[in-house]
N, C-alpha and C. Protein backbone atom coordinates (compact mmCIF):
# COMPACT_ATOMS: atom_id res chain seq x y z
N UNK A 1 0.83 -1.18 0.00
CA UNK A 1 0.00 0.00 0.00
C UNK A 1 0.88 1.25 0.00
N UNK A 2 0.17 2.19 -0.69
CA UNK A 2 1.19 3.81 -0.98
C UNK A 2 0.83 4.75 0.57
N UNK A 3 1.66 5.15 0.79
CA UNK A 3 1.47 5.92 2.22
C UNK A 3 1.43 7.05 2.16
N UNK A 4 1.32 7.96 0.42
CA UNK A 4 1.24 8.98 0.78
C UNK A 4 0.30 9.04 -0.90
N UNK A 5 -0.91 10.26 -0.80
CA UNK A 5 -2.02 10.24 -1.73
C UNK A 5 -1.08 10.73 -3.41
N UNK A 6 -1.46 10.12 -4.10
CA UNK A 6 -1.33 10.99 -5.49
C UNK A 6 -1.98 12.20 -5.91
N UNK A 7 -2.00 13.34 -6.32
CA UNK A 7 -3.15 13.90 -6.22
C UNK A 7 -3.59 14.07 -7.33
N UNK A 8 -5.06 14.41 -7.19
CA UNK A 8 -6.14 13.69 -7.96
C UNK A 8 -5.81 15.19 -9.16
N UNK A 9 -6.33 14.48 -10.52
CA UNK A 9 -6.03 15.79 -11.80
C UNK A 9 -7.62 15.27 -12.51
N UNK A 10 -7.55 16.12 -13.46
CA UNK A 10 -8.22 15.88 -14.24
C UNK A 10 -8.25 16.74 -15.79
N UNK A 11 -9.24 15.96 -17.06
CA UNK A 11 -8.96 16.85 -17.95
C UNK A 11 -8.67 18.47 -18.23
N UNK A 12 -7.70 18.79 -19.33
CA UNK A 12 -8.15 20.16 -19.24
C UNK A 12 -9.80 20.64 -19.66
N UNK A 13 -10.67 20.06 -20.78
CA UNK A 13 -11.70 19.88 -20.65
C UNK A 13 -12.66 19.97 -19.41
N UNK A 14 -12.91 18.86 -17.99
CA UNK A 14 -13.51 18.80 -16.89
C UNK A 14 -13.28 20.36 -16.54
N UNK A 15 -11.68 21.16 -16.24
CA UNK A 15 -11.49 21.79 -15.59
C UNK A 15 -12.08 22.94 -16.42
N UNK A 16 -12.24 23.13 -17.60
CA UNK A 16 -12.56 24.61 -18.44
C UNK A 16 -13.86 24.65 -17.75
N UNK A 17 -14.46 23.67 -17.69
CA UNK A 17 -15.92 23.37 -17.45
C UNK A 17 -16.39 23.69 -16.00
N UNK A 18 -15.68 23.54 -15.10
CA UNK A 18 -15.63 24.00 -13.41
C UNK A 18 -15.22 25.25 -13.44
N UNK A 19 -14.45 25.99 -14.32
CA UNK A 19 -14.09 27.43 -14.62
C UNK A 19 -15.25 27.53 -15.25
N UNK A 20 -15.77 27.76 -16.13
CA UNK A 20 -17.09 28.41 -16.58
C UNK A 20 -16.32 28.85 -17.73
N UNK A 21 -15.34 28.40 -18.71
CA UNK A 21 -15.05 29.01 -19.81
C UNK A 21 -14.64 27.92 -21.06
N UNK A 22 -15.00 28.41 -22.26
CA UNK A 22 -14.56 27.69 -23.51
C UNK A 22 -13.01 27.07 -23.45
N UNK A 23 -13.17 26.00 -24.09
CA UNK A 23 -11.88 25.22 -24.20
C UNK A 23 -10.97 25.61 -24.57
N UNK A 24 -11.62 25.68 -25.87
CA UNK A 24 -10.73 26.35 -27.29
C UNK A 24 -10.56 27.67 -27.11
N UNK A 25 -10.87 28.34 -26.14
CA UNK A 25 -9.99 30.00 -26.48
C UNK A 25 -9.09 29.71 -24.89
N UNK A 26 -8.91 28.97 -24.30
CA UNK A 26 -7.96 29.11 -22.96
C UNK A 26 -6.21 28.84 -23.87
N UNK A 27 -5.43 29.05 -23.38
CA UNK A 27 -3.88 29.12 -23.77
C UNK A 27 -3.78 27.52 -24.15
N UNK A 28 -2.74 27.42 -24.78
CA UNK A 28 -1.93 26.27 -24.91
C UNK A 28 -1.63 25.11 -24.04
N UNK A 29 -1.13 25.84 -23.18
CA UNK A 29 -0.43 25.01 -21.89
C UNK A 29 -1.78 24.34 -21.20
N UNK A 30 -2.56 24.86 -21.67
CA UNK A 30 -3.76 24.83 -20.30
C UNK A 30 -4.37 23.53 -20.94
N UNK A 31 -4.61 23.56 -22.45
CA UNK A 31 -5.63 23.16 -23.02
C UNK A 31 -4.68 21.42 -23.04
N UNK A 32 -3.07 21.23 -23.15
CA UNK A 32 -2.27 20.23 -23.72
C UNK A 32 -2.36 19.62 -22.19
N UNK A 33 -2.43 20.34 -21.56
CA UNK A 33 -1.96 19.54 -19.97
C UNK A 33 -3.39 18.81 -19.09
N UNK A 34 -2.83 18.61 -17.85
CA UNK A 34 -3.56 17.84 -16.78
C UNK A 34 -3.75 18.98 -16.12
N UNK A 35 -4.53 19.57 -14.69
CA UNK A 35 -5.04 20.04 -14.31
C UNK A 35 -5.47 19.45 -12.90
N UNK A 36 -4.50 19.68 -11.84
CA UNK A 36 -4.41 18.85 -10.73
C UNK A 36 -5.62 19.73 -9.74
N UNK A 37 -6.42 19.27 -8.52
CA UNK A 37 -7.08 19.84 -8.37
C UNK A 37 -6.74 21.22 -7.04
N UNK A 38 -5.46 20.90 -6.85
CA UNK A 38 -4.90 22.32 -6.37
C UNK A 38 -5.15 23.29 -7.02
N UNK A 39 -4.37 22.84 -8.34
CA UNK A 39 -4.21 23.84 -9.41
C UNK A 39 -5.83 24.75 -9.81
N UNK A 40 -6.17 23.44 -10.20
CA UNK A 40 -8.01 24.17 -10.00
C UNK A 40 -8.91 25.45 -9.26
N UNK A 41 -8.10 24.61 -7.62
CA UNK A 41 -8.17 26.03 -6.49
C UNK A 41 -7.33 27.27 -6.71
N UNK A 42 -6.47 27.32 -7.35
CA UNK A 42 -5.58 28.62 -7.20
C UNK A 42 -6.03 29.07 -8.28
N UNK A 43 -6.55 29.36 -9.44
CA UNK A 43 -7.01 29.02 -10.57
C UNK A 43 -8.45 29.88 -10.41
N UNK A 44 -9.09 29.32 -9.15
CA UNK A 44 -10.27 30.03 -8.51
C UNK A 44 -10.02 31.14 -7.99
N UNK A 45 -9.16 30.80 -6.95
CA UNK A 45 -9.02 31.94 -5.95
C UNK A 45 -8.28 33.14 -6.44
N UNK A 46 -7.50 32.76 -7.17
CA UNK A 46 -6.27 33.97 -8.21
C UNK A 46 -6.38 33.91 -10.06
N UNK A 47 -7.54 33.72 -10.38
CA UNK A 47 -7.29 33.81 -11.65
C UNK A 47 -6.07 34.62 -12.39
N UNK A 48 -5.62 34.18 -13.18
CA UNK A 48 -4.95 34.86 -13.94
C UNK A 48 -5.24 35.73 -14.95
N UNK A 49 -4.52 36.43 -15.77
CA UNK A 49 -5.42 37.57 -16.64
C UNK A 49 -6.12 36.58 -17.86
N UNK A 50 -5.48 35.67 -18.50
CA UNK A 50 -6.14 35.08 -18.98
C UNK A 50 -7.38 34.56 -18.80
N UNK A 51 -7.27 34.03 -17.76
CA UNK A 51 -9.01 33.68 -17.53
C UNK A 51 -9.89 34.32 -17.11
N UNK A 52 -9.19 35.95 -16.20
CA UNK A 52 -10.56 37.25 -15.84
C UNK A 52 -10.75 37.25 -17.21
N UNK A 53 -10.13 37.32 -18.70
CA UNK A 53 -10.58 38.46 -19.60
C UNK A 53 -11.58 37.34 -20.57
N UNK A 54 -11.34 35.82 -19.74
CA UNK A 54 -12.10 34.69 -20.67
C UNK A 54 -13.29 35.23 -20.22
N UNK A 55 -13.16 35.05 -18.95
CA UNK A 55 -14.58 35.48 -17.88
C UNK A 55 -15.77 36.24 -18.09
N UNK A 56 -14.58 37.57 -18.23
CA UNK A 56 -15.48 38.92 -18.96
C UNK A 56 -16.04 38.83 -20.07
N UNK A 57 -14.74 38.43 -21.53
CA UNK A 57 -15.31 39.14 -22.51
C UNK A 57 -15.93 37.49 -23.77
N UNK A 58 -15.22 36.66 -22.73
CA UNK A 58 -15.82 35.53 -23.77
C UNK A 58 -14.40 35.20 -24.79
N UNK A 59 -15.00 34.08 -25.70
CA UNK A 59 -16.08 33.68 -25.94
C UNK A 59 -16.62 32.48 -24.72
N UNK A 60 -18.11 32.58 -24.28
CA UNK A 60 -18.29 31.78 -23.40
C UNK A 60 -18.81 30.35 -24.04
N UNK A 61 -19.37 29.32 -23.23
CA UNK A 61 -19.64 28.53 -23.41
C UNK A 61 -21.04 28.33 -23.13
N UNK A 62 -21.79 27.38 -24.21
CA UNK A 62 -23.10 27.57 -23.82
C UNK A 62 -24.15 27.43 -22.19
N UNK A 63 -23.47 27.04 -21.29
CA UNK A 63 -24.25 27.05 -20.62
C UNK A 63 -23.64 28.44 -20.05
N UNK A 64 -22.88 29.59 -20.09
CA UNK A 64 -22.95 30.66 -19.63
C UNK A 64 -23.65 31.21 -20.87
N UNK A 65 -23.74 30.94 -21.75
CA UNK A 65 -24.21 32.02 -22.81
C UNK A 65 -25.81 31.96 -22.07
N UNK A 66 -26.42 30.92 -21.76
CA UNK A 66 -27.62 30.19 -21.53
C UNK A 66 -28.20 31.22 -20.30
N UNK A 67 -27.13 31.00 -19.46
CA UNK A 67 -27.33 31.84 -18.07
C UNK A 67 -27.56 33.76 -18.16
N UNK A 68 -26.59 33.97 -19.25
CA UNK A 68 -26.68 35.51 -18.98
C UNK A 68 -28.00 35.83 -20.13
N UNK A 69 -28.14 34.97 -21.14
CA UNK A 69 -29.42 35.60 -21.62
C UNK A 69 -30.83 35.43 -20.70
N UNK A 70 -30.92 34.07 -19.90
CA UNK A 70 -32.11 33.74 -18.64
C UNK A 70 -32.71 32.76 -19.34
N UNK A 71 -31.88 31.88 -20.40
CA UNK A 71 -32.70 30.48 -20.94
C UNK A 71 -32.19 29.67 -20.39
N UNK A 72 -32.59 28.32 -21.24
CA UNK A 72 -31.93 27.11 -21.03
C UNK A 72 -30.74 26.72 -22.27
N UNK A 73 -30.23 25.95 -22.19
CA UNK A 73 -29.66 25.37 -23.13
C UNK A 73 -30.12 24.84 -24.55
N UNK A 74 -31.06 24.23 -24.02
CA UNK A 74 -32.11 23.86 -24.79
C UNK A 74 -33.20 24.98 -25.66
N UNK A 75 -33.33 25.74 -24.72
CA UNK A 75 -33.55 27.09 -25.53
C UNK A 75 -32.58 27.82 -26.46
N UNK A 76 -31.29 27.92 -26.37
CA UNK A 76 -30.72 28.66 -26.79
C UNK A 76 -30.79 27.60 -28.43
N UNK A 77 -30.40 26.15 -28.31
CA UNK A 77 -30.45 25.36 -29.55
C UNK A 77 -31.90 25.87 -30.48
N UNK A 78 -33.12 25.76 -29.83
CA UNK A 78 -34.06 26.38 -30.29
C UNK A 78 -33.45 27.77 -31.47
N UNK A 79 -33.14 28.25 -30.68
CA UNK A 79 -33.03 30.28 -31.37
C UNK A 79 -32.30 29.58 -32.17
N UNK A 80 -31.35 28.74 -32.39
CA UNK A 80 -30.25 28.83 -33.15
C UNK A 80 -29.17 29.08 -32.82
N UNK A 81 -29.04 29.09 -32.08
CA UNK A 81 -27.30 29.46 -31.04
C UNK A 81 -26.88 28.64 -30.95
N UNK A 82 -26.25 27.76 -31.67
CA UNK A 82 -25.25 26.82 -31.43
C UNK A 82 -23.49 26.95 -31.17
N UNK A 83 -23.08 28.06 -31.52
CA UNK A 83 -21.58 28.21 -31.00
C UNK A 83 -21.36 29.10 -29.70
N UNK A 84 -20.50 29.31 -29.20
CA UNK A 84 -20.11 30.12 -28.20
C UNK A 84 -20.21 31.46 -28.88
N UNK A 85 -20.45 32.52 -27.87
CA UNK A 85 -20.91 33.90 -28.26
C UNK A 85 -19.86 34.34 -27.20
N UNK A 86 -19.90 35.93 -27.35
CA UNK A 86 -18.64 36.59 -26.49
C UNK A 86 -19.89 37.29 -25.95
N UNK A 87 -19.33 38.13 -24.71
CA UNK A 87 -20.61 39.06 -24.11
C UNK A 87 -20.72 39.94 -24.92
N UNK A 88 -19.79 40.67 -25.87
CA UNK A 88 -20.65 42.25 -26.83
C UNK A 88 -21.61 41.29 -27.52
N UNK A 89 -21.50 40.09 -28.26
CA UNK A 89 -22.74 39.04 -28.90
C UNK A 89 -23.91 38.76 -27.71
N UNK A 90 -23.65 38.43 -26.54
CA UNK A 90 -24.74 38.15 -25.96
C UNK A 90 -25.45 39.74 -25.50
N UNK A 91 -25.02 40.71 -25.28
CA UNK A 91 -25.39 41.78 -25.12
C UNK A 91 -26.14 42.36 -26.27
N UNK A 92 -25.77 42.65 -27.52
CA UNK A 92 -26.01 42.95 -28.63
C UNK A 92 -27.48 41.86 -28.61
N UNK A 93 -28.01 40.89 -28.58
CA UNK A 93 -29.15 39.97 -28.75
C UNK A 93 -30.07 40.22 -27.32
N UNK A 94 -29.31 40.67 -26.00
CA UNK A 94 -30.25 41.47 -25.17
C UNK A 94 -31.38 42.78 -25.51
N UNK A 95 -30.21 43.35 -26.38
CA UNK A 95 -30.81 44.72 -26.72
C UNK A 95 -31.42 44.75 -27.95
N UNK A 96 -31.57 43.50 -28.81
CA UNK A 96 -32.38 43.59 -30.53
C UNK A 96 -33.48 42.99 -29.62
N UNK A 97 -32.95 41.97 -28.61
CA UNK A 97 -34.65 40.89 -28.30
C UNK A 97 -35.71 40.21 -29.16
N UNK A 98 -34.72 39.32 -29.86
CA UNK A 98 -35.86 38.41 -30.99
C UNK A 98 -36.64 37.76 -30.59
N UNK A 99 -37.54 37.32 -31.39
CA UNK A 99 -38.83 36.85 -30.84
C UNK A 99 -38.46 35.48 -30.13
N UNK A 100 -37.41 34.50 -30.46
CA UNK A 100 -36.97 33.47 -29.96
C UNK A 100 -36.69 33.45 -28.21
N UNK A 101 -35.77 34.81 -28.24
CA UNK A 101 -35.33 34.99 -26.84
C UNK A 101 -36.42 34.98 -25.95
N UNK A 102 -37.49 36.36 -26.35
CA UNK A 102 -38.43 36.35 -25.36
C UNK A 102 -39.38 35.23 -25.05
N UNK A 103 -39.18 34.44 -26.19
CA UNK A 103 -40.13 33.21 -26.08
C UNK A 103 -39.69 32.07 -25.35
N UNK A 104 -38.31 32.15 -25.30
CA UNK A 104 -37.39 31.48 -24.56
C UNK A 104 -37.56 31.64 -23.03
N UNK A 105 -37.42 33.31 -22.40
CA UNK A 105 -36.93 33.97 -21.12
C UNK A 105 -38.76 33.28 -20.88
N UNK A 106 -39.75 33.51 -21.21
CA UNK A 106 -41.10 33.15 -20.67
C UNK A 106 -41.32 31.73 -20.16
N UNK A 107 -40.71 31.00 -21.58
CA UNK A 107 -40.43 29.13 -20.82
C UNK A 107 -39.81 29.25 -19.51
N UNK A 108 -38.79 29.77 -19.55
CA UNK A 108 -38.26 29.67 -18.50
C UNK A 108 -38.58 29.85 -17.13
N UNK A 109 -39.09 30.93 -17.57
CA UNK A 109 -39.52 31.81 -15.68
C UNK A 109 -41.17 30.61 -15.91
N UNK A 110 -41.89 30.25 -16.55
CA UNK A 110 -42.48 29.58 -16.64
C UNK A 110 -42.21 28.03 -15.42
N UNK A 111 -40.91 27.45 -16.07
CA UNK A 111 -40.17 26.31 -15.43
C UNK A 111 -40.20 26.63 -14.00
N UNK A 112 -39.42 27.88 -14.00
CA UNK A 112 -38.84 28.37 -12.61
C UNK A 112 -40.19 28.19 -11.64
N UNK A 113 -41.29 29.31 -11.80
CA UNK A 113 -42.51 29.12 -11.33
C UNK A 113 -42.96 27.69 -10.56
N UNK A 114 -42.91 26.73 -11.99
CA UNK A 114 -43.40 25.25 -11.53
C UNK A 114 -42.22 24.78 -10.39
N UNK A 115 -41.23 25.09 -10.74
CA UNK A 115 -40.63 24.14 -9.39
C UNK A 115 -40.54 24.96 -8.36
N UNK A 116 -40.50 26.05 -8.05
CA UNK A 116 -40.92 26.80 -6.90
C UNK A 116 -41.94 26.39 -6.31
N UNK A 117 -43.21 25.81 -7.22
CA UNK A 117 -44.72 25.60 -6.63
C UNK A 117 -44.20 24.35 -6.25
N UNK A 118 -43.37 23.15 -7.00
CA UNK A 118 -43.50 21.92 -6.15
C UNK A 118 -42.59 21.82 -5.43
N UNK A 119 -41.53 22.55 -5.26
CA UNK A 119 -40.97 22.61 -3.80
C UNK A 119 -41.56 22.88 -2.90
N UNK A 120 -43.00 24.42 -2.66
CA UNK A 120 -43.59 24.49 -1.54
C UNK A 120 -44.09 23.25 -1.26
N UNK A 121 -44.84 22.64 -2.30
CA UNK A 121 -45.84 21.65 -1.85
C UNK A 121 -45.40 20.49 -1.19
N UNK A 122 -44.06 19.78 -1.89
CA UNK A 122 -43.52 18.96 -0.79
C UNK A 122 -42.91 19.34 0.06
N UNK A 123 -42.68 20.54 0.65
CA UNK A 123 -42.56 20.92 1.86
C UNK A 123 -43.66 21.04 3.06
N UNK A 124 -44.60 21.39 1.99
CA UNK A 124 -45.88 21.21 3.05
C UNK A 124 -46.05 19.66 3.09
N UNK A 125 -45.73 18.87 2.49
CA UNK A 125 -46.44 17.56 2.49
C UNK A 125 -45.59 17.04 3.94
N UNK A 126 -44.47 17.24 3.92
CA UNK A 126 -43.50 17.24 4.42
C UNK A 126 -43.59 17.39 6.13
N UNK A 127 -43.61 19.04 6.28
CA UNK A 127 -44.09 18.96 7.44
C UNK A 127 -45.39 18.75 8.25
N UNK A 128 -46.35 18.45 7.31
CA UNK A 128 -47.66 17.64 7.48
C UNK A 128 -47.47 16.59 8.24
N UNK A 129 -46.19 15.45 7.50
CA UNK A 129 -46.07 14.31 7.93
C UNK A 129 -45.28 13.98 9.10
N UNK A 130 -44.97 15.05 9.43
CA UNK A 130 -43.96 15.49 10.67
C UNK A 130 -44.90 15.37 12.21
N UNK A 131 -45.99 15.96 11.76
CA UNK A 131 -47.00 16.46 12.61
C UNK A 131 -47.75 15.38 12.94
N UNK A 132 -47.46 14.45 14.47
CA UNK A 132 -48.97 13.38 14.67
C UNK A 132 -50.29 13.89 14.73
N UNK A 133 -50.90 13.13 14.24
CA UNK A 133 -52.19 13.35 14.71
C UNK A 133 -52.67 13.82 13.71
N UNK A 134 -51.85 14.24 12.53
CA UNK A 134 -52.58 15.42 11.41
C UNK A 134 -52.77 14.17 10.45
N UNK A 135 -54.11 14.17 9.63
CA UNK A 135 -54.53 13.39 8.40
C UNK A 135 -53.84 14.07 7.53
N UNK A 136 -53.24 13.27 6.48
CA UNK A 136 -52.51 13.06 5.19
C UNK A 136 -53.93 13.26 4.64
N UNK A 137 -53.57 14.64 3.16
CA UNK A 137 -54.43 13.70 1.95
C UNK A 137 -53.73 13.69 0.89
């Protein structure tokens, strides 16, 4: 048995993806290598300029593109958005507002709504069942 841990890495891929940024626009080094999960943390805690200006200006990846317009993923495939957008692109489609988007942002808060309602409800079911003496229906 080894008496002392290896430490754990993972793709550069996994890690773009725990950063919140596109693969293909991070540096060289980043994209050819392993990605230990120290490295990950410092990475967090101290970005480098490379990855504030991934951060900021893009190009992001669809599930941030997804997030700053207020869809889903699945929405965004809808509109037609299939590549990574930079924020002046996701900004620029804030401020035209095609009919896709808004039809999109409505599903959504739509979604949001429904699971808000069935979280209360199994919460009430919840502490219902908590409670002796109280009939279940």
């Amino acid at each position: 048995m080894k008496s002392h841990q290896t430490a754990q890495t993972m793709k550069p891929a996994t890690a773009a993806k725990k950063l919140g940024v596109y693969l293909p626009a991070t540096p060289a080094a980043f994209q050819e290598g392993v990605v230990s999960r120290q490295e990950l943390d410092e990475l967090q805690a101290d970005p480098p300029m490379w990855l504030q200006e991934l951060r900021r200006n893009g190009p992001h990846p669809r599930p941030v593109v997804a997030a700053k317009l207020g869809v889903s993923i699945s929405g965004l495939a809808r509109g037609g958005v299939t590549e990574p957008l930079t924020t002046e692109q996701i900004e620029a489609l804030k401020q035209d507002r095609p009919e896709w988007l808004e039809k999109e942002r409505a599903t959504q808060a739509e979604v949001r709504k429904e699971a808000a309602r069935i979280k209360q409800r199994n919460a009430e079911r919840a502490e219902s069942a908590e409670q002796p003496g109280r009939r279940r229906s």
